[in-house]
Protein backbone atom coordinates (compact mmCIF):
# COMPACT_ATOMS: atom_id res chain seq x y z
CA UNK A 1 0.00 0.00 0.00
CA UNK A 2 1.11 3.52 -0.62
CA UNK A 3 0.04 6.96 0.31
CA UNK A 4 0.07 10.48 -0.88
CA UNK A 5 3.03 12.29 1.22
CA UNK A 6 1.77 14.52 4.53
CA UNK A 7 3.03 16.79 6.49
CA UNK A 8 2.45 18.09 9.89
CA UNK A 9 3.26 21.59 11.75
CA UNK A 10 3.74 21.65 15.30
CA UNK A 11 3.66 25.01 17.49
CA UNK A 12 5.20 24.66 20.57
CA UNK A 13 3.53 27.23 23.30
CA UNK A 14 5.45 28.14 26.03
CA UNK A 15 3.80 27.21 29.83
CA UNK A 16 5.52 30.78 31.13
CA UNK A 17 3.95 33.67 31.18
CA UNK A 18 5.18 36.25 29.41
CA UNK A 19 7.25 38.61 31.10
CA UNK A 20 5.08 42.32 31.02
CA UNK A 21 6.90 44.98 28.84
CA UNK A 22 8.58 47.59 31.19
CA UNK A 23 7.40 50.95 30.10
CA UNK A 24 9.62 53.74 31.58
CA UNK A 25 7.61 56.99 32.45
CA UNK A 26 9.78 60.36 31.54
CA UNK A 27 9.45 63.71 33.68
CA UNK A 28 8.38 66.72 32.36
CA UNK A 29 12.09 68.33 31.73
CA UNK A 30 12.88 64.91 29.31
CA UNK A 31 9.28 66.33 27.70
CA UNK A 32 10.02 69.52 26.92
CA UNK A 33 13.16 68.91 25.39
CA UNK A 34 11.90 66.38 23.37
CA UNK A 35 9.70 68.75 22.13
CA UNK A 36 12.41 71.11 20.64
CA UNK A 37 12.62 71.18 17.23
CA UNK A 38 16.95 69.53 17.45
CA UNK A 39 16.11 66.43 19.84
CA UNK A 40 16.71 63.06 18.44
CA UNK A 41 15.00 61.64 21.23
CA UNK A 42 12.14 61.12 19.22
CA UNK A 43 10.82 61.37 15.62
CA UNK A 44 9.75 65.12 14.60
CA UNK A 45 6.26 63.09 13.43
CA UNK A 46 5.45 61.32 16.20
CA UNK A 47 6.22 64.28 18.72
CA UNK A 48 3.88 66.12 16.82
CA UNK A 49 1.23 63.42 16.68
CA UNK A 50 1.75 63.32 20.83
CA UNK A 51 1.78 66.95 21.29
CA UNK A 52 -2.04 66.97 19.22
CA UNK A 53 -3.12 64.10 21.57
CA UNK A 54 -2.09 65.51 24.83
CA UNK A 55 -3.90 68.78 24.09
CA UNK A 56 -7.24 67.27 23.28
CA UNK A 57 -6.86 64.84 25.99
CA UNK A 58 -7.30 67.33 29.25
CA UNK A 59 -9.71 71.01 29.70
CA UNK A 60 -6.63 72.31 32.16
CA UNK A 61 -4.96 73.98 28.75
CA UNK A 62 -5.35 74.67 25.38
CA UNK A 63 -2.11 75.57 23.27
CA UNK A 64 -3.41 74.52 19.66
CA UNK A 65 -2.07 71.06 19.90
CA UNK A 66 1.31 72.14 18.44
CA UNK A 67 4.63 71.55 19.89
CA UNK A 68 5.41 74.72 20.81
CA UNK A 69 2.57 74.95 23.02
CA UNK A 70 3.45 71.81 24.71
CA UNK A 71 6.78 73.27 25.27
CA UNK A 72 5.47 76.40 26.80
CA UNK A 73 3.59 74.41 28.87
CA UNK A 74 6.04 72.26 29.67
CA UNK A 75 8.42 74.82 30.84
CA UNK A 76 10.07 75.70 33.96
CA UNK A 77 7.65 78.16 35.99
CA UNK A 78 9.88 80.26 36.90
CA UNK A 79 7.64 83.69 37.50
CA UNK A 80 6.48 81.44 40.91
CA UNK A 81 2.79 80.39 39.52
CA UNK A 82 1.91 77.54 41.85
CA UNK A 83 -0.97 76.41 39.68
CA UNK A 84 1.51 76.65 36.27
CA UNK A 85 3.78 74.84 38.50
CA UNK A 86 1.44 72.05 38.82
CA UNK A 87 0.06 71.85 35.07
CA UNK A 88 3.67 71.39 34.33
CA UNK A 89 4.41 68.11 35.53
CA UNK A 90 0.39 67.08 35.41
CA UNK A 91 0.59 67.81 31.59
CA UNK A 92 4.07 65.18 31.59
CA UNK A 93 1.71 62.32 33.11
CA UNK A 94 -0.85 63.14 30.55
CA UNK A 95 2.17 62.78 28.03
CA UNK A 96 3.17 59.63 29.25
CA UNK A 97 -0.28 58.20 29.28
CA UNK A 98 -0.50 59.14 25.49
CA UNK A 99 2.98 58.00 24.70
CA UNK A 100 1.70 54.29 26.39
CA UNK A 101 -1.22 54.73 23.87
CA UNK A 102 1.45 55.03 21.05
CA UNK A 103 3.90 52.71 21.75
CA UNK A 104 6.57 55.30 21.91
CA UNK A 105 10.13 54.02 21.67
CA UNK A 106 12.93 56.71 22.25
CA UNK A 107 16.22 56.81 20.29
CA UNK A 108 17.65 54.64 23.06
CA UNK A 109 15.21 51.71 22.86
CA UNK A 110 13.13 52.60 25.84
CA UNK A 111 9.11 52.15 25.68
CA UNK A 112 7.68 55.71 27.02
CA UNK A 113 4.65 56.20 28.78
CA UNK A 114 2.34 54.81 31.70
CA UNK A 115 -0.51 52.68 31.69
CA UNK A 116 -3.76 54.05 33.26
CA UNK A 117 -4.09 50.93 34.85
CA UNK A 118 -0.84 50.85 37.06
CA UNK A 119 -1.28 51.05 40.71
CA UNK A 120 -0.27 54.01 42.63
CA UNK A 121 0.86 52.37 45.92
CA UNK A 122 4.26 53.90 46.37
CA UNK A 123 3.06 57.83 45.51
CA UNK A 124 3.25 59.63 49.00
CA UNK A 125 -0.63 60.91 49.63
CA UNK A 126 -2.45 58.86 47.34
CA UNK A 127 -4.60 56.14 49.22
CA UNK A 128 -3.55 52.22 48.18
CA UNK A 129 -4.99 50.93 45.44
CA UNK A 130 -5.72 54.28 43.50
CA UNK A 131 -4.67 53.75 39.66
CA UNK A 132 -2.90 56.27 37.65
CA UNK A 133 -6.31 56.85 35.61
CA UNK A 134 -8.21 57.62 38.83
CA UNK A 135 -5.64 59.77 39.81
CA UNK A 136 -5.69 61.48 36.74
CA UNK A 137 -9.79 61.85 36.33
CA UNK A 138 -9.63 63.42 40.61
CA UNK A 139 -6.49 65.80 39.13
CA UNK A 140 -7.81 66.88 36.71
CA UNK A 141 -11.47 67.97 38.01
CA UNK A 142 -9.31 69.79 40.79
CA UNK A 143 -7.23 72.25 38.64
CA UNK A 144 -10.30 72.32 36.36
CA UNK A 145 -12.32 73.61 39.43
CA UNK A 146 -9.29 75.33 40.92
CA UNK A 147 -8.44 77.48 37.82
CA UNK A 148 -5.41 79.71 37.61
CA UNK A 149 -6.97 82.52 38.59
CA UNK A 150 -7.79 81.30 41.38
CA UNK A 151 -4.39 79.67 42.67
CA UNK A 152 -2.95 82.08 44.67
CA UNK A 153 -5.36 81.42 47.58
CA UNK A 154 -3.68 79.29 50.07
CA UNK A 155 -5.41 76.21 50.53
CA UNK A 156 -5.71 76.13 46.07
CA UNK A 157 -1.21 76.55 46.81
CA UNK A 158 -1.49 73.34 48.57
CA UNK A 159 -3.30 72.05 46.37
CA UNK A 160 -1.35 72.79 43.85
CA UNK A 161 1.86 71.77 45.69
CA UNK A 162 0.78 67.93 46.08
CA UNK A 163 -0.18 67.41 42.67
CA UNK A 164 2.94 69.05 41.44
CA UNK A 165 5.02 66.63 43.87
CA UNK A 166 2.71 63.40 42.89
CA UNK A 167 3.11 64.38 39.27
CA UNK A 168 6.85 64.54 39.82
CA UNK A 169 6.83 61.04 41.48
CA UNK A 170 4.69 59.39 38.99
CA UNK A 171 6.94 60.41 36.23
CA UNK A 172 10.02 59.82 38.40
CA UNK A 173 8.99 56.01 38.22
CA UNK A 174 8.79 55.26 41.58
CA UNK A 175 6.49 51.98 40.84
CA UNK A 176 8.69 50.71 37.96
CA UNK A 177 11.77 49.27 37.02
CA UNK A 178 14.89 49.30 34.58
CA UNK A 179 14.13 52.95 33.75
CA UNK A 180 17.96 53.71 33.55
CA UNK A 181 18.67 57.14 33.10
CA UNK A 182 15.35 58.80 33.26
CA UNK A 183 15.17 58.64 36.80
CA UNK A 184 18.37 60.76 36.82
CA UNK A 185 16.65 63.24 34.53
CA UNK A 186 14.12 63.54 37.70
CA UNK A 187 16.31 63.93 39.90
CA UNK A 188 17.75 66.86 37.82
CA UNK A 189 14.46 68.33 37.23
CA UNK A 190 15.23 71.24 39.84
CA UNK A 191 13.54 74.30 37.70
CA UNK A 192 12.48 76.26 40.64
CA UNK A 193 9.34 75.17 40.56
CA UNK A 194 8.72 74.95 44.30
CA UNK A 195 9.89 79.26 44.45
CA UNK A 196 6.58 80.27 44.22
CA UNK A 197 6.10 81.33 48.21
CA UNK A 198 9.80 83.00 48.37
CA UNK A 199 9.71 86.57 48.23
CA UNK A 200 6.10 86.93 47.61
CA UNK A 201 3.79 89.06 49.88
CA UNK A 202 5.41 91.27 52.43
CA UNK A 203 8.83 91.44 50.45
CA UNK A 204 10.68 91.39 53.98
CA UNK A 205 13.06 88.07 52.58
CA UNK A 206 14.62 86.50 50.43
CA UNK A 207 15.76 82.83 50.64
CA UNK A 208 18.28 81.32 48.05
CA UNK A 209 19.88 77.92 48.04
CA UNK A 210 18.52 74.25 48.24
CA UNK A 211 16.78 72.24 45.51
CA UNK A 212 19.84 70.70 44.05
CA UNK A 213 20.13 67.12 44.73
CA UNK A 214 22.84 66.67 47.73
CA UNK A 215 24.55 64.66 49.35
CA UNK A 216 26.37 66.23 52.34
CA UNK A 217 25.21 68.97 54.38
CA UNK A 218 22.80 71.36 52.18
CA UNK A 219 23.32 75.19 52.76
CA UNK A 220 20.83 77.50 52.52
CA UNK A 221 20.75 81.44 53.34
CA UNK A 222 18.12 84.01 54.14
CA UNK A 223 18.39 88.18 53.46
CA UNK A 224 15.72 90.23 55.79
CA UNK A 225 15.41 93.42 55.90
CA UNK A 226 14.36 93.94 59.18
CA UNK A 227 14.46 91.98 62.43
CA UNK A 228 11.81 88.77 61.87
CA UNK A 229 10.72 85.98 63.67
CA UNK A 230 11.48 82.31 61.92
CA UNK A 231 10.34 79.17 61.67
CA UNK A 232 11.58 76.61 59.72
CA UNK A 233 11.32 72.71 59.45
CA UNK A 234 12.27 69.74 57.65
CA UNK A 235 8.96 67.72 56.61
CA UNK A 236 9.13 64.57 54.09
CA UNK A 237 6.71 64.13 51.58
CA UNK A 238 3.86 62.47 53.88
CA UNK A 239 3.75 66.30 55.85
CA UNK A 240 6.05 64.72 59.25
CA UNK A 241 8.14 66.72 60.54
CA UNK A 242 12.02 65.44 60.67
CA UNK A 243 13.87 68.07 61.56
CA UNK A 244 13.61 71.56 63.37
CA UNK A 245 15.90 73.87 61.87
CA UNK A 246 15.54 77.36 62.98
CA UNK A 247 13.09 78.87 65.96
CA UNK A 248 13.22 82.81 67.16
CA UNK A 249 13.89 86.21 66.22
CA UNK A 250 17.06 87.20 63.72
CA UNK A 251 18.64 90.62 63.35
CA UNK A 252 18.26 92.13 59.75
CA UNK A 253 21.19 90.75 57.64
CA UNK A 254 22.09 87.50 56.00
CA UNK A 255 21.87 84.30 57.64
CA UNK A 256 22.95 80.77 56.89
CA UNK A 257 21.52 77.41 57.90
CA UNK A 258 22.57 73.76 56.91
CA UNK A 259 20.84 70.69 56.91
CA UNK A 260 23.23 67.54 56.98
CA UNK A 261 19.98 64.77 56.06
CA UNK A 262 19.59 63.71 59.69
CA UNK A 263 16.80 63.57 62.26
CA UNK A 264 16.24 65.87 65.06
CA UNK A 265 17.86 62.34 66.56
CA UNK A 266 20.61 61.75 64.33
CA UNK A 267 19.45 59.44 62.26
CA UNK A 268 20.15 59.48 58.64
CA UNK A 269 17.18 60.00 56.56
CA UNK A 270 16.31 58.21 53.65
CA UNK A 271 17.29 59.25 50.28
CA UNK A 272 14.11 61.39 48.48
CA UNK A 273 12.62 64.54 48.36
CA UNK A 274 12.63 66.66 51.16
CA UNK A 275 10.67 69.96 51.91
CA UNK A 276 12.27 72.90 54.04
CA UNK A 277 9.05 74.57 55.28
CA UNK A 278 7.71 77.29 57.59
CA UNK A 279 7.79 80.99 57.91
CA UNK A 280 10.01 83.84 57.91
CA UNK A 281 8.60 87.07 58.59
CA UNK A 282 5.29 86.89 56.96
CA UNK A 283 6.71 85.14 54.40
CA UNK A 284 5.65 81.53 54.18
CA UNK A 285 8.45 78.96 52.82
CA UNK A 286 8.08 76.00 50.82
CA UNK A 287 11.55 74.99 49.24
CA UNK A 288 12.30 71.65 48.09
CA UNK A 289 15.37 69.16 48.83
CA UNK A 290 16.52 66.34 46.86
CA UNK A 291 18.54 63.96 49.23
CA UNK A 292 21.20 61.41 47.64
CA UNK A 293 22.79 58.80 49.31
């Protein structure tokens, strides 16, 4: 007996599951300058495709959904705007959302973005088991309720201050992992966006220093005009208070203050973001500190 020739195809299916592709979230400074018109970091077509997307995807701005206005918005807010402050880094989470959307891939290889899905358990103020997208819908109702016009009212500057510092978290990738080299980029992120209570109302100091990531002692100084009372803590990002750095009155002049990352007990701090808050004068003070190990 004889028979026609047959063939047969086996697929062999692996019993593993597949490993989940590690996206790396960027922070808004990587942002802006991959919106400039010379970066390499990503294709001149697809950063214009992205800059379209983000624009129609949130009511907090509208900049034409070019990439110059995601550059302005992405910008440094230097003129001490809380609430510009805080679109800033909100509009880099909205950024990475849409580059996840894309499948964005940088010159270096790196998948861009954030899923909306991804858990927020290691963002400081955000209760466990909140996901980036709920985070983002609660965001963005408060700045849309908030409004810039309105930001300079105290309790909107708090506001304003925690989303700006869970933005920067969230796109400083503290839930991932293997994000090589944009984490650094956070870390360098120091665009005086937390200035915004120095030298504003009374005009009676001035504070300079701080905000660069350290690792020894950080020095800071303070210029008043006339003799002040002060009051001025170390607080970490949950609001606790870790050090006490300066209580009473001080002369008119220059003075200096250091803080060497310890607890009022000694004990060496973690390494993260630190806030140098309180009051000098009638001046309220909210500076941030980036501690390195």
């Amino acid at each position: 007996l004889s028979s026609e020739p047959c063939s047969q195809t086996l697929r062999l299916v692996s019993c593993n599951a597949p490993e989940p592709l590690q996206n790396c979230p960027a922070p808004a400074r990587w942002w802006a300058s991959a919106c400039g018109t010379t970066s390499a970091a990503l294709a001149p077509t697809q950063m214009d495709h992205l800059a379209d997307v983000v624009d129609r995807r949130s009511a907090v701005w509208n900049y034409g959904g070019t990439r110059a206005g995601l550059s302005d918005i992405l910008a440094p807010a230097r003129h001490g705007r809380a609430f510009l402050a805080a679109r800033r880094h909100y509009a880099a989470v909205v950024a990475n959302l849409v580059a996840n959307d894309m499948d964005v891939v940088d010159a270096n290889g790196r998948h861009i973005g954030l899923s909306p899905d991804v858990p927020l358990d290691q963002i400081q103020g955000v209760a466990p088991g909140t996901t980036l997208g709920a985070w983002v819908a609660a965001t963005e109702a408060t700045m849309l309720a908030m409004g810039e016009s309105g930001s300079r009212e105290r309790s909107a500057r708090e506001k304003c201050r925690r989303i700006r510092v869970q933005a920067r978290e969230i796109n400083g990738g503290a839930h991932t992992t293997g994000c090589a080299g944009l984490s650094q980029t956070l870390l360098a992120d120091d665009d005086g966006d937390d200035a915004e209570s120095f030298g504003a109302g009374e005009g009676t100091a001035m504070v300079s220093g701080g905000g660069t990531p350290f690792s020894g002692p950080s020095r800071m100084r303070w210029t008043l005009d006339r003799a002040e009372s002060v009051e001025l803590d170390v607080l970490d990002l949950s609001g606790r208070r870790v050090n006490h750095l300066a209580r009473g009155t001080y002369s008119a002049g220059t003075h200096d203050f250091t803080w060497d990352g310890r607890a009022d007990d000694g004990q060496a701090m973690r390494p993260g973001a630190y806030f140098v808050t309180g009051r000098i004068g009638g001046v309220e003070i909210s500076q941030r500190l980036i501690l390195l190990r």
